[in-house]
Structure formats: C-alpha cells, structure tokens
N, C-alpha and C. Protein backbone atom coordinates (compact mmCIF):
# COMPACT_ATOMS: atom_id res chain seq x y z
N UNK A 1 0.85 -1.19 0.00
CA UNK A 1 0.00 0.00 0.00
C UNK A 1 0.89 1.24 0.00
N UNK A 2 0.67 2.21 -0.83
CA UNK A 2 1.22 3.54 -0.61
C UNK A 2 0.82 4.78 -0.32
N UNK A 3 1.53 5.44 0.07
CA UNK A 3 0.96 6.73 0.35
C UNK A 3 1.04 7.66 -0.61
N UNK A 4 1.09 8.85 -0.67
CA UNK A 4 0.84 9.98 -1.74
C UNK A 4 2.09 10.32 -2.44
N UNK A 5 3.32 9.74 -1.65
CA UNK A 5 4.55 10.19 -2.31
C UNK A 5 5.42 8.95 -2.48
N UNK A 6 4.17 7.67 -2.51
CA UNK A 6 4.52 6.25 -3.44
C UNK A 6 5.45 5.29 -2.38
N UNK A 7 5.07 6.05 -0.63
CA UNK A 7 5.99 4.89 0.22
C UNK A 7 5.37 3.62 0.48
N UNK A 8 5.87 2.88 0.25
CA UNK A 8 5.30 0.95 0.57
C UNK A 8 6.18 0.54 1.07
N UNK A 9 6.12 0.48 2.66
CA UNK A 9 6.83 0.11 3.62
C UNK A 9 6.76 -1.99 3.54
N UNK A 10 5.32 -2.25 3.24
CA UNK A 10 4.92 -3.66 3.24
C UNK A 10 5.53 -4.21 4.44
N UNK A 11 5.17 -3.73 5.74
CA UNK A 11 5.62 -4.67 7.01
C UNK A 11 4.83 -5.04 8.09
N UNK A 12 4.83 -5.26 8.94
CA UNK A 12 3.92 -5.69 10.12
C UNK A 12 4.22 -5.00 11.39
N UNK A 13 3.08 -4.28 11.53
CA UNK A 13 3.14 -3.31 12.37
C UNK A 13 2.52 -3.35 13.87
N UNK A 14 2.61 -3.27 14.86
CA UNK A 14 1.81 -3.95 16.25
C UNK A 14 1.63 -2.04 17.11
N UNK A 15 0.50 -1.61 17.39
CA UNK A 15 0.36 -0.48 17.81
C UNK A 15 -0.29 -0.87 19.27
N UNK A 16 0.87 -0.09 20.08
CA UNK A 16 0.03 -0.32 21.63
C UNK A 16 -0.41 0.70 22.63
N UNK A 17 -1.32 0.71 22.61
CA UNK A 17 -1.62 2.12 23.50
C UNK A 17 -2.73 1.57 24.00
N UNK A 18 -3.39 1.93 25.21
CA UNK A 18 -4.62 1.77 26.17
C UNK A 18 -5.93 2.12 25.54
N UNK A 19 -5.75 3.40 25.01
CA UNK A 19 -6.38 4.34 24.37
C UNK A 19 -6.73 3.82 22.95
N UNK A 20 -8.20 3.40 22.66
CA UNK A 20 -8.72 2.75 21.29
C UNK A 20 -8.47 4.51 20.39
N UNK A 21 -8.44 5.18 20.84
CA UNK A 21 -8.91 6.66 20.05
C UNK A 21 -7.20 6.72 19.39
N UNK A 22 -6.31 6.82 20.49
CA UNK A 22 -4.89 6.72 20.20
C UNK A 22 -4.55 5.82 19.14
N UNK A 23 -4.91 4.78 19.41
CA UNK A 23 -4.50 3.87 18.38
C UNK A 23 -4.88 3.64 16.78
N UNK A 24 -6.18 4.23 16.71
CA UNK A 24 -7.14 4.40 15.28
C UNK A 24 -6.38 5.82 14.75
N UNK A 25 -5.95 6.43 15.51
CA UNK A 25 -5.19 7.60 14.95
C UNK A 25 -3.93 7.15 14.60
N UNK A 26 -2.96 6.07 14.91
CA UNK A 26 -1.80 5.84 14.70
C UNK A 26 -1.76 5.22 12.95
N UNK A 27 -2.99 4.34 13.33
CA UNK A 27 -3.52 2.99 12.41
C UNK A 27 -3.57 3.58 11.03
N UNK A 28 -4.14 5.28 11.30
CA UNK A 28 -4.63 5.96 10.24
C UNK A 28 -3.74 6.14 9.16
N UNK A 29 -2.23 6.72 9.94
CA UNK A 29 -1.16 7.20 9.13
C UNK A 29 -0.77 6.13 8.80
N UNK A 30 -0.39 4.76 9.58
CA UNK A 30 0.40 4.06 8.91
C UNK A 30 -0.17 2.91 8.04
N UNK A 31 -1.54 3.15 7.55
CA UNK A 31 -2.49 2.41 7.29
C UNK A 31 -2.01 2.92 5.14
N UNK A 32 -1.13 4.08 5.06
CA UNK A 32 -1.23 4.54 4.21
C UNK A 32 0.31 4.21 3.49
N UNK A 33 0.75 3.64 4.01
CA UNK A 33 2.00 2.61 3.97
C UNK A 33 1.99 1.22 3.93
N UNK A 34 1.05 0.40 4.98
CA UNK A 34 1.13 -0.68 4.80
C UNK A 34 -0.16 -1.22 5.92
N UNK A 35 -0.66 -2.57 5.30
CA UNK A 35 -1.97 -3.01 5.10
C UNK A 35 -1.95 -3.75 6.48
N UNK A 36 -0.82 -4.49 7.00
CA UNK A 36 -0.56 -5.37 8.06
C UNK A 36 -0.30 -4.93 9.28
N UNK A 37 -1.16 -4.63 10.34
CA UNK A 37 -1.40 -3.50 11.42
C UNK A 37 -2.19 -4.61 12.10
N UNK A 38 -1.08 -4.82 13.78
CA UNK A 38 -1.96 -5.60 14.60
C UNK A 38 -1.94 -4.45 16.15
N UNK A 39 -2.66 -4.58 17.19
CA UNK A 39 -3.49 -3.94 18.57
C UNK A 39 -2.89 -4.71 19.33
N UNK A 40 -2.90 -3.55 20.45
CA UNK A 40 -2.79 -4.48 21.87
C UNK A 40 -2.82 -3.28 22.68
N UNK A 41 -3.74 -3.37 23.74
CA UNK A 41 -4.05 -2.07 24.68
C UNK A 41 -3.74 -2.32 25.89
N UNK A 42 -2.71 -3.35 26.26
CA UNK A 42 -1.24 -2.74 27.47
C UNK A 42 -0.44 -3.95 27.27
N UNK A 43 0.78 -3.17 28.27
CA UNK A 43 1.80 -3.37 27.51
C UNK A 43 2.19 -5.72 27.96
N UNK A 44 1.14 -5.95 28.46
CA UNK A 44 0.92 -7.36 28.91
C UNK A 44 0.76 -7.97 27.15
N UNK A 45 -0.10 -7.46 27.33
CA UNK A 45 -0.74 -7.65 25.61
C UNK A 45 -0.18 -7.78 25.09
N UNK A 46 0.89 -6.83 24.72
CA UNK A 46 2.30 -5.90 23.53
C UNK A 46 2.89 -7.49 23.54
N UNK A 47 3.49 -8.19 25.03
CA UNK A 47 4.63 -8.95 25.29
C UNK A 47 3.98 -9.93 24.41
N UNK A 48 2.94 -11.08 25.23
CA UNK A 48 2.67 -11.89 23.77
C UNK A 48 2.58 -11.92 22.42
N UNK A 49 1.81 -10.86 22.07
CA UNK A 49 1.65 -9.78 20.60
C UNK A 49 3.11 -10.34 20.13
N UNK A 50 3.96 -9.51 20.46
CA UNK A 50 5.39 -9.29 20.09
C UNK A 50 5.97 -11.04 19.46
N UNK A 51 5.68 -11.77 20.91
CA UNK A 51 6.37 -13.06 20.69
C UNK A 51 5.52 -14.10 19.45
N UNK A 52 4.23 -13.97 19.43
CA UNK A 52 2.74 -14.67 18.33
C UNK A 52 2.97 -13.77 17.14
N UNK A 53 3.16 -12.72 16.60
CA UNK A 53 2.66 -12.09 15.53
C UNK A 53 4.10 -11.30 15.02
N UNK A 54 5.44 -11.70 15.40
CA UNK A 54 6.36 -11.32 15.26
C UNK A 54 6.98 -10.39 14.23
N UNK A 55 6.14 -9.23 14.57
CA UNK A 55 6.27 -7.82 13.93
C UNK A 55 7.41 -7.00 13.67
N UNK A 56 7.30 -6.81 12.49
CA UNK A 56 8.42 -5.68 12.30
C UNK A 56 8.89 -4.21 12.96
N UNK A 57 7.99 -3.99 13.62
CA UNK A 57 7.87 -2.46 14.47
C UNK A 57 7.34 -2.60 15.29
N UNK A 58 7.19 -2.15 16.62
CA UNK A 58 6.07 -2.12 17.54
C UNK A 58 6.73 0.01 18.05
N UNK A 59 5.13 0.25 17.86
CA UNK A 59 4.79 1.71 18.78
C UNK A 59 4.38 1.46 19.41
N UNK A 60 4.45 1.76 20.71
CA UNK A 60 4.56 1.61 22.36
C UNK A 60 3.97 2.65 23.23
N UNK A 61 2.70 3.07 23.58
CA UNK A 61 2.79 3.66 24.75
C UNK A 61 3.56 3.45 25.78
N UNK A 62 3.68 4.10 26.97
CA UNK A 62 4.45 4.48 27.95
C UNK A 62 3.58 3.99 29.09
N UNK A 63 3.06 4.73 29.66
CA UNK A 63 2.04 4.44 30.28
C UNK A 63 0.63 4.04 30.50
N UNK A 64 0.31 2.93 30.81
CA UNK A 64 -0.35 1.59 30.12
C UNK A 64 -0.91 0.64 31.26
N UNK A 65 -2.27 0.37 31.76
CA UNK A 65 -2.40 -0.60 32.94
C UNK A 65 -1.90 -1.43 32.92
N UNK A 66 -2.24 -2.56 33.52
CA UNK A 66 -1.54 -4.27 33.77
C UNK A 66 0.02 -4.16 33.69
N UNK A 67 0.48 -3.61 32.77
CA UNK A 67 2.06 -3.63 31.93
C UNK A 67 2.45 -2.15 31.97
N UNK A 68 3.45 -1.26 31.91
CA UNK A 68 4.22 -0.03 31.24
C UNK A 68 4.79 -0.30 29.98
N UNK A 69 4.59 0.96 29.44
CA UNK A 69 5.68 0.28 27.98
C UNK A 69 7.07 0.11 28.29
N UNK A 70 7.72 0.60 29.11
CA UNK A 70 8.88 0.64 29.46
C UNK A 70 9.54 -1.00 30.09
N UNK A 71 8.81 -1.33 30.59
CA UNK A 71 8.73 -2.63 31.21
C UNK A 71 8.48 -3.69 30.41
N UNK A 72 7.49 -3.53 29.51
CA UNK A 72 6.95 -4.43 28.10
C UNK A 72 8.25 -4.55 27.06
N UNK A 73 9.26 -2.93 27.05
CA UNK A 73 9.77 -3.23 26.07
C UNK A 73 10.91 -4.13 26.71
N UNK A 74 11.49 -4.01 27.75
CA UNK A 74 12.44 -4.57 28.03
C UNK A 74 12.80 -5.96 28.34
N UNK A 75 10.79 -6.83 28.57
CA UNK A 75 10.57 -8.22 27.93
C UNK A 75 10.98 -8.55 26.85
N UNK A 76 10.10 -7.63 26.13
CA UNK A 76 10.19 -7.98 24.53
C UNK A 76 11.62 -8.47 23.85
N UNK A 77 12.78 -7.57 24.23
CA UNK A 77 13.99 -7.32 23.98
C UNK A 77 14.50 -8.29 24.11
N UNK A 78 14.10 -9.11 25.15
CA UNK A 78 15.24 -10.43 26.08
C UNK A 78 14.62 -11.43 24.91
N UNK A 79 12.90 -11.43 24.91
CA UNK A 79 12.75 -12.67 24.02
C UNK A 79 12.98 -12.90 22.77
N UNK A 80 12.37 -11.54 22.33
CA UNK A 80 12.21 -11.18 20.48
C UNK A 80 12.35 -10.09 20.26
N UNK A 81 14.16 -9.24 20.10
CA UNK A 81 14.05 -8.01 19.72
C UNK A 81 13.33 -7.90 18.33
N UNK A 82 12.86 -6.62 18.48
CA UNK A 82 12.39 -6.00 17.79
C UNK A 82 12.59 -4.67 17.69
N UNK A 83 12.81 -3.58 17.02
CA UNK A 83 12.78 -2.15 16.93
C UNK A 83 11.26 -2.11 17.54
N UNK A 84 11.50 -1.05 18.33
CA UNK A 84 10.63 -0.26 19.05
C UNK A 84 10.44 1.21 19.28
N UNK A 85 9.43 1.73 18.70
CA UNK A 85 9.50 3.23 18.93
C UNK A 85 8.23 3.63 20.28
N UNK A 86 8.76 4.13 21.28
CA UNK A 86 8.03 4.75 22.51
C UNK A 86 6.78 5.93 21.78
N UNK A 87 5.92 6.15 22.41
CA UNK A 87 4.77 7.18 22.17
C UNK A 87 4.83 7.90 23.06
N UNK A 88 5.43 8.73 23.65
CA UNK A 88 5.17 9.49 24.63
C UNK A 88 4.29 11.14 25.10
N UNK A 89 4.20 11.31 26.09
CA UNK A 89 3.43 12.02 26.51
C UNK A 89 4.13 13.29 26.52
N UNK A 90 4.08 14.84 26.46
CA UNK A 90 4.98 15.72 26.48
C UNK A 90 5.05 15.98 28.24
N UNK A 91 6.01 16.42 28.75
CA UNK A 91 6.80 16.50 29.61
C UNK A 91 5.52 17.18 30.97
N UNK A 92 4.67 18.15 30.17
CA UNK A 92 4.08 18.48 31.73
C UNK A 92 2.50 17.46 31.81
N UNK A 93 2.58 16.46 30.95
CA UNK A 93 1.62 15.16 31.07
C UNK A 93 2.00 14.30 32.14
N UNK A 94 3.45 14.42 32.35
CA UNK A 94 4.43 13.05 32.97
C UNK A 94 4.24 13.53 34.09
N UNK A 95 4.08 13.00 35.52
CA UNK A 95 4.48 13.45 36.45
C UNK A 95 5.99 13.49 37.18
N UNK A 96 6.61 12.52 36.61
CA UNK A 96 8.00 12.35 36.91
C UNK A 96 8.71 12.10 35.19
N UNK A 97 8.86 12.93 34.73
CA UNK A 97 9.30 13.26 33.15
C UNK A 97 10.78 12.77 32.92
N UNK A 98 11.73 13.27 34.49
CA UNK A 98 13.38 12.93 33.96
C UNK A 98 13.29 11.41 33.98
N UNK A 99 12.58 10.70 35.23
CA UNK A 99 12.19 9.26 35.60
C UNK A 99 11.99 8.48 34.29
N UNK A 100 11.35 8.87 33.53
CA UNK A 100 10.51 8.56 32.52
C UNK A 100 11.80 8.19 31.33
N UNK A 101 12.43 9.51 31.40
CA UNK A 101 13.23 9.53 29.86
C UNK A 101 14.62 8.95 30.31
N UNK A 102 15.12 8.90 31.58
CA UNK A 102 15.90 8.00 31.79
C UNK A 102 15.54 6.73 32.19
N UNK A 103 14.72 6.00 32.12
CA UNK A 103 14.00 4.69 32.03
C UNK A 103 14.21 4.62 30.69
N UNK A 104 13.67 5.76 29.50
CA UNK A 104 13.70 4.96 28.14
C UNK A 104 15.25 4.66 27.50
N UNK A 105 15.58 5.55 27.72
CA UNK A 105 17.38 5.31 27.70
C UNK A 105 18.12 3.75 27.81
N UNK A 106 17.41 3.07 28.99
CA UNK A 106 18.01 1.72 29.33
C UNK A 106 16.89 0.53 28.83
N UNK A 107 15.90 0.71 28.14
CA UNK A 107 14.65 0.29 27.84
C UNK A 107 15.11 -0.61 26.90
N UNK A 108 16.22 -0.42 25.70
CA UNK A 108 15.94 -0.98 24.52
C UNK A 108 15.24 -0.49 23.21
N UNK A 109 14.41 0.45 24.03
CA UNK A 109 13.80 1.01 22.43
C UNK A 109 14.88 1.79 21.30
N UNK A 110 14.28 2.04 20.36
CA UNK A 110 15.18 2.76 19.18
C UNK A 110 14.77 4.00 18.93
N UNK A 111 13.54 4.46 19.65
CA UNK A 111 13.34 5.88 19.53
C UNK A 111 12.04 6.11 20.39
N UNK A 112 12.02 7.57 20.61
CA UNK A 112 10.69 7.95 20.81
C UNK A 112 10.13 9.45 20.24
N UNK A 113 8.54 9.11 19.96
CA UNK A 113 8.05 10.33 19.51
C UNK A 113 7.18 11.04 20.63
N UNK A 114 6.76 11.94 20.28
CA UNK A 114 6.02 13.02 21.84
C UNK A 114 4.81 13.27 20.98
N UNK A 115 3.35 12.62 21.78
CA UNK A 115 1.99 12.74 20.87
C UNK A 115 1.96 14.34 21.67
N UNK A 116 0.60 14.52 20.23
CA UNK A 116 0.48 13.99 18.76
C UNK A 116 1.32 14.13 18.10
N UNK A 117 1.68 12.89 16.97
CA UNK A 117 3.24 13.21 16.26
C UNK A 117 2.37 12.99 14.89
N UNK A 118 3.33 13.63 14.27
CA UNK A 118 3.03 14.28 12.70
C UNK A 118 3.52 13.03 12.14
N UNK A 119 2.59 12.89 10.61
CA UNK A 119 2.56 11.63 10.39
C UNK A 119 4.21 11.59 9.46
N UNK A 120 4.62 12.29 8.77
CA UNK A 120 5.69 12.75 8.66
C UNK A 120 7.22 11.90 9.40
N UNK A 121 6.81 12.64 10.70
CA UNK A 121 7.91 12.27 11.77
C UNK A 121 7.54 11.08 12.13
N UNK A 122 6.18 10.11 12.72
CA UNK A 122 5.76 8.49 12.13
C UNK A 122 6.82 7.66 11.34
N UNK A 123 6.67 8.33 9.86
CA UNK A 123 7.38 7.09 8.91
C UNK A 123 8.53 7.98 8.66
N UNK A 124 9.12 9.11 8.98
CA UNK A 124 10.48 9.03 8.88
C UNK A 124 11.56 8.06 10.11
N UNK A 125 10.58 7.91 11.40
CA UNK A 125 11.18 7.10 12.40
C UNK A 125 10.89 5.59 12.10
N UNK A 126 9.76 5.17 11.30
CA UNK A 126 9.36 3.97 11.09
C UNK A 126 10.55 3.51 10.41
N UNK A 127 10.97 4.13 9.03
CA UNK A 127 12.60 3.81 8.34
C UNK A 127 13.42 3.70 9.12
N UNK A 128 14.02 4.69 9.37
CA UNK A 128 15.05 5.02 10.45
C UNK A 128 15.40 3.87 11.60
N UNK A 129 14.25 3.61 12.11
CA UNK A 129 14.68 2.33 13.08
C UNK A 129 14.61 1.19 12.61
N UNK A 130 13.90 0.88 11.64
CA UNK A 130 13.94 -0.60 10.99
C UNK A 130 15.48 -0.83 10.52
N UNK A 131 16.02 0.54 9.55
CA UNK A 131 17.73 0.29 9.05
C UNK A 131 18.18 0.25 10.36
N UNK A 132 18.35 1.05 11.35
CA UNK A 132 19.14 0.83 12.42
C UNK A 132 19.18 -0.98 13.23
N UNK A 133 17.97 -1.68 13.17
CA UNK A 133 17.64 -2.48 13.76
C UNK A 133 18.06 -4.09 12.35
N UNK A 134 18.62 -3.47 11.54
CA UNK A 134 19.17 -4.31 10.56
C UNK A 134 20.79 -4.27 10.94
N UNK A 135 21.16 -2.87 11.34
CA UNK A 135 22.48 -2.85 11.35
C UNK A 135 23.05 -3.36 12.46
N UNK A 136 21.99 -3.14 13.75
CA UNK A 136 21.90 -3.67 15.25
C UNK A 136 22.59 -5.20 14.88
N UNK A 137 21.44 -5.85 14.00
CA UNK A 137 21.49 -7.42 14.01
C UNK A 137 22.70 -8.02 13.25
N UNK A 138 22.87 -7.38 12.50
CA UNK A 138 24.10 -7.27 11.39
C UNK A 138 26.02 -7.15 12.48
N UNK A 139 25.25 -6.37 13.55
CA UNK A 139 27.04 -6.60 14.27
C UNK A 139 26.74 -7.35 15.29
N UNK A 140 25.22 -7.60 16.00
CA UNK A 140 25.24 -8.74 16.79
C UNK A 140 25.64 -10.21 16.13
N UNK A 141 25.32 -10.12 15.06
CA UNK A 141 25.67 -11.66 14.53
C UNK A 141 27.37 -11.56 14.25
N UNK A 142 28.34 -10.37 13.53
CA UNK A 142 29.39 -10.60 13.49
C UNK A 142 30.20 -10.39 15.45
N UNK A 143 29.64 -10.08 16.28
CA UNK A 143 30.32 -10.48 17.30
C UNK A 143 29.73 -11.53 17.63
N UNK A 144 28.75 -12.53 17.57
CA UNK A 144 28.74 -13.53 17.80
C UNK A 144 29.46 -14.85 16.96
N UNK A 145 29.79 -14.57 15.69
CA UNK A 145 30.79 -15.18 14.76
C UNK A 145 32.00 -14.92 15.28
N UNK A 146 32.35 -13.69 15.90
CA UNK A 146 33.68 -13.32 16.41
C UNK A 146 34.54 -14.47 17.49
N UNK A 147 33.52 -14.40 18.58
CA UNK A 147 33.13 -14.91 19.77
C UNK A 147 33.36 -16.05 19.24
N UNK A 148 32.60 -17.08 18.19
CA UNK A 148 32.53 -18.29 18.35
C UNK A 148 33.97 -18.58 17.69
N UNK A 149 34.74 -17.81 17.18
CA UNK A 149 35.57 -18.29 16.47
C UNK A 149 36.45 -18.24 17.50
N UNK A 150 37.13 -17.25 18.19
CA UNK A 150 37.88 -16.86 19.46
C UNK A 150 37.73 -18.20 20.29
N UNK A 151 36.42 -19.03 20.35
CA UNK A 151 36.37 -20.22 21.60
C UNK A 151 36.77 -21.29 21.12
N UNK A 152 36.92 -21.07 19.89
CA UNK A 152 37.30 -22.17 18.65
C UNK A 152 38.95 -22.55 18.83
N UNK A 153 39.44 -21.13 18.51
CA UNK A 153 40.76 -21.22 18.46
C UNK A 153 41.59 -21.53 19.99
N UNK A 154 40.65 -21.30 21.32
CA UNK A 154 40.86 -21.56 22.21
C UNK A 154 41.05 -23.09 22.34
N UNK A 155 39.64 -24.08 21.99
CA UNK A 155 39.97 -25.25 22.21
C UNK A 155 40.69 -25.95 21.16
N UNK A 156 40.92 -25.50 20.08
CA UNK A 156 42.13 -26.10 19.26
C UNK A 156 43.68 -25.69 20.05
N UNK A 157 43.88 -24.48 20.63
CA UNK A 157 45.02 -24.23 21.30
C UNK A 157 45.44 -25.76 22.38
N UNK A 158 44.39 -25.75 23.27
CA UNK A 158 44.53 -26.50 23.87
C UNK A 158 44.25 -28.12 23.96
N UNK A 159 43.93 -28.29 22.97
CA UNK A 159 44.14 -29.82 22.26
C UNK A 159 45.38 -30.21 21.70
N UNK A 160 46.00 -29.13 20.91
CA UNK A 160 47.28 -29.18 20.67
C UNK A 160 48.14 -29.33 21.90
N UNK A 161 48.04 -28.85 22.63
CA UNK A 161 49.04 -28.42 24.05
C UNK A 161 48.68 -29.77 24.62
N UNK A 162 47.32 -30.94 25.11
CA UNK A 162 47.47 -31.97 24.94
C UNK A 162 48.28 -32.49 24.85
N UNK A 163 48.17 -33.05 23.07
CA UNK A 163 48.93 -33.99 21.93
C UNK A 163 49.90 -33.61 22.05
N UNK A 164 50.53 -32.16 22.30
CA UNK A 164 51.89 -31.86 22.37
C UNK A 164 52.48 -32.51 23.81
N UNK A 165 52.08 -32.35 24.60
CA UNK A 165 52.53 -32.90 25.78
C UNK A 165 52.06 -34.57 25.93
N UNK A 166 51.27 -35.17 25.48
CA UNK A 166 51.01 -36.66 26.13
C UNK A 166 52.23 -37.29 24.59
N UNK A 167 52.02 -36.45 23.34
CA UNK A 167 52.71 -37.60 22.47
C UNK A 167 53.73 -37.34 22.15
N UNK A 168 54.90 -36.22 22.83
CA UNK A 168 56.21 -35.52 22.87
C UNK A 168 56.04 -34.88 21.02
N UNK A 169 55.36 -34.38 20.61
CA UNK A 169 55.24 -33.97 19.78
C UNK A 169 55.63 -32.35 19.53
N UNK A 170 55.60 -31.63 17.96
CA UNK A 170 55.90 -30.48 17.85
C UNK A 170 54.20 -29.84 17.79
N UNK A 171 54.28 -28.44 18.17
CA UNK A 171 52.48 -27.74 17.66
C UNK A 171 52.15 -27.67 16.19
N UNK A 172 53.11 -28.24 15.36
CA UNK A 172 52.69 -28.04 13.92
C UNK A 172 52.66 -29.66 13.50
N UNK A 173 53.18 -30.57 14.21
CA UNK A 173 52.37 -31.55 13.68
C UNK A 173 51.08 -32.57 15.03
N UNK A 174 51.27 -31.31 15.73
CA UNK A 174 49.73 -31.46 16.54
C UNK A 174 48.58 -30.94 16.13
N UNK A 175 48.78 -29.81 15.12
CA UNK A 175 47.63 -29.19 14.60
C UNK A 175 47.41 -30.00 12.99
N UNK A 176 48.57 -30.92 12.95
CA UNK A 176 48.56 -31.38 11.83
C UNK A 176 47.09 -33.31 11.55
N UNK A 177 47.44 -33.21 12.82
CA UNK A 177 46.88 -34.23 13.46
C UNK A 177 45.58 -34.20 13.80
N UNK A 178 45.16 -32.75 14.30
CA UNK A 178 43.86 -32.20 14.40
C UNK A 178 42.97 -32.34 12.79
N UNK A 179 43.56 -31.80 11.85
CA UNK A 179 43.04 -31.27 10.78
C UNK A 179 43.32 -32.40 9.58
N UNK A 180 43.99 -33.65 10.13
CA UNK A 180 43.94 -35.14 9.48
C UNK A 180 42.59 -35.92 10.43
N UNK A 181 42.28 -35.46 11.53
CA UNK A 181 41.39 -36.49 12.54
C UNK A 181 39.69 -35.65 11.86
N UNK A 182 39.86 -34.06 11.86
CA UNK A 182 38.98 -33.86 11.28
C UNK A 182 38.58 -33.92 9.94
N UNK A 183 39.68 -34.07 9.11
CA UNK A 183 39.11 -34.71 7.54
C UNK A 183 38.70 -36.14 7.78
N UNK A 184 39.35 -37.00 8.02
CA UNK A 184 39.02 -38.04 8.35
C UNK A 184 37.51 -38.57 9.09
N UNK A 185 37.00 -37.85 10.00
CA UNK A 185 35.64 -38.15 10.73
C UNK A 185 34.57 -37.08 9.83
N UNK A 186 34.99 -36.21 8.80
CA UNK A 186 34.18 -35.60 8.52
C UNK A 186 33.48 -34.61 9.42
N UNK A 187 33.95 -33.62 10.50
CA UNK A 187 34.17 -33.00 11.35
C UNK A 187 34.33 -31.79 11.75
N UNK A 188 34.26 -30.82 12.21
CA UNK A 188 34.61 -29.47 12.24
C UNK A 188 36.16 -29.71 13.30
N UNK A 189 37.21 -29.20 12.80
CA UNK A 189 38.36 -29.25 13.67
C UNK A 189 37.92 -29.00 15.57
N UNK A 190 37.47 -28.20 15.43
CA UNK A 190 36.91 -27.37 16.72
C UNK A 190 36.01 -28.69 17.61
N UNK A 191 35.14 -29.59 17.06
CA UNK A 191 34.44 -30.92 17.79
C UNK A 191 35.59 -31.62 17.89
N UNK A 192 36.49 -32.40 17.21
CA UNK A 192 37.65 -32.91 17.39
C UNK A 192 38.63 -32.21 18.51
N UNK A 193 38.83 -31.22 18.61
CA UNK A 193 39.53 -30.43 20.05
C UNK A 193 38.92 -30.97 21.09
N UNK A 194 37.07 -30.74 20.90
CA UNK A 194 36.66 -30.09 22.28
C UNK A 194 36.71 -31.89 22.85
N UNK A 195 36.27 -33.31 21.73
CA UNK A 195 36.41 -34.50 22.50
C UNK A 195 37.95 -34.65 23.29
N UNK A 196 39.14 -34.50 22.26
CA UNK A 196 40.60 -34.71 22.53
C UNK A 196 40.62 -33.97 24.68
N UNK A 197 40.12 -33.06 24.22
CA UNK A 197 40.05 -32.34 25.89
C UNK A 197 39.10 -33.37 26.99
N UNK A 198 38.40 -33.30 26.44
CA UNK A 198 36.97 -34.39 26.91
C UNK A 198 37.70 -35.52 27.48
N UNK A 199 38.10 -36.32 26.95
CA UNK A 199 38.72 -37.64 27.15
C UNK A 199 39.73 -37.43 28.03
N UNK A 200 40.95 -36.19 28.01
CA UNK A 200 41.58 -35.72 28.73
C UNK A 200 41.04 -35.57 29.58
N UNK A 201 39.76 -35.35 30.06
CA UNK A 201 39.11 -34.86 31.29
C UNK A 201 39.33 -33.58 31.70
N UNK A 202 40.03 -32.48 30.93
CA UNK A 202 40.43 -31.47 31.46
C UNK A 202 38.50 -30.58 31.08
C-alpha cells in the first residue's frame, strides 16, 4: 500500500496504547503505507503480541495498565528483539518526566516520539529504526561469529598443548593431526579439540 509520495513500507506493524482513540489515529497514518497492522491495549498484551505475531515495528505507549511500555519493552527485547518506537506524553503530562526519559534510555527502544506526532515524523522514524535495527542485528551476529571463532581457536590451542605434551610432539604436527582427525571423521576441527580435551578430562 502507498501513500501519496509512493511509500510501501509492506511490514507488520503492532500499535500499543490503552487508548482505542490513540491507536485508530496511529492505524490511520500508517495504514497509508502498509496493510498489516496488529493492537494491543497494554503493555501485557504488547509482550505476547510481540512473541505470536512477530512484527516488524512495535509503537509503544508508555504508560499503560496491567504492563508499562517501558517494562513491556524490556521483555520484549530479552525474548524477540524487535525495533521499538516509545509514544510518549509531552513533559508536563508526565508526572516524573526525567524518571521517565531515563527509564527509556536503558529500555531498549530505538526511539521515541512526543503525541500527537506528525505523520511525517511516524514514517520518517518507522525507516530510520527498521535500518538501524538491521544494522543492530548485522554486528550482533558478526560479534557472535567473532566470539565463536575466538572459543574455537581456544579449544584447538589447547588440544594441541594436549597432543603436544602426552605424544612428545611439535604444535605443527599437533595441529597437523587435528586437521587429518577432522578430515578423516568428517568433522569441524573445533568438535575434534573439544572430545581430545573431553577424554583428557580437562
């Protein structure tokens, strides 16, 4: 679906606010972008929502019975990040406002807007955090490739140091030995370490 200046976002959108009036107003703007728009009126709601209907965006009220958004988002985060943009209230709505904006700070979300927000500022943040939340995932996965490789080279270190010590051997034909045991079993070198240790009992 597009809007007037041909944007087709085509994503899945989860809008949470308490407020049915709030939310038919959100629904409105982004209804003009894209067709796939799911509800949830607190932030209890949001958490399952989030984990069942695994949306591309979630807008978030703040303050919200059963649940806070602040609290909702920081479920959400542990189970199923997601980009999240806060809805917030302007500052003399809040009764404790610094409370508020330093809570969203440690929250997890990727942004927040201050109602009523212009539909404008909507889908320029709707972009904005979806690329950010690509790039998020994009260096969480290369430090987790990092990481796995670093534990890798750890237990090959010390499989060698093993074989080097039980079979009076050199480290180049202990690693040589590694990477003949893993062609041989059809293997990742790194499973071949971690048994060689295993059996060692270390």
């Amino acid at each position: 679906m597009e809007d007037e200046k041909g944007l087709n976002l085509n994503i899945k959108v989860l809008v949470v606010d308490d407020l049915k009036e709030r939310r038919e107003e959100l629904k409105l703007i982004l209804n003009s972008v894209t067709a796939d728009i799911c509800e949830a009126d607190n932030g209890a709601a949001a958490v399952v929502a989030a984990e069942e209907l695994k949306p591309d965006i979630i807008f978030m009220d703040i303050k919200m019975p059963s649940m806070d958004g602040i609290t909702a988002c920081k479920k959400i985060m542990e189970k199923t990040p997601v980009p999240i943009i806060f809805l917030t209230a302007g500052a003399g709505d809040i009764e404790d406002y610094d409370y508020y904006t330093e809570s969203l700070k440690g929250s997890g979300a990727f942004s927040y807007i201050t109602k009523p927000a212009k539909k404008s500022e909507i889908l320029a943040q709707t972009i904005i955090a979806i690329e950010n939340f690509k790039k998020f995932l994009d260096i969480k996965k290369e430090n987790e490739n990092l990481k796995q490789y670093i534990e890798g080279r750890k237990l090959i270190g010390k499989a060698k140091n093993i074989l080097m010590e039980k079979e009076d051997i050199s480290e180049k034909e202990a690693h040589n030995r590694l990477q003949k045991l893993s062609m041989n079993s059809g293997r990742p070198i790194e499973e071949i370490a971690r048994a060689i240790i295993l059996t060692d009992g270390q």
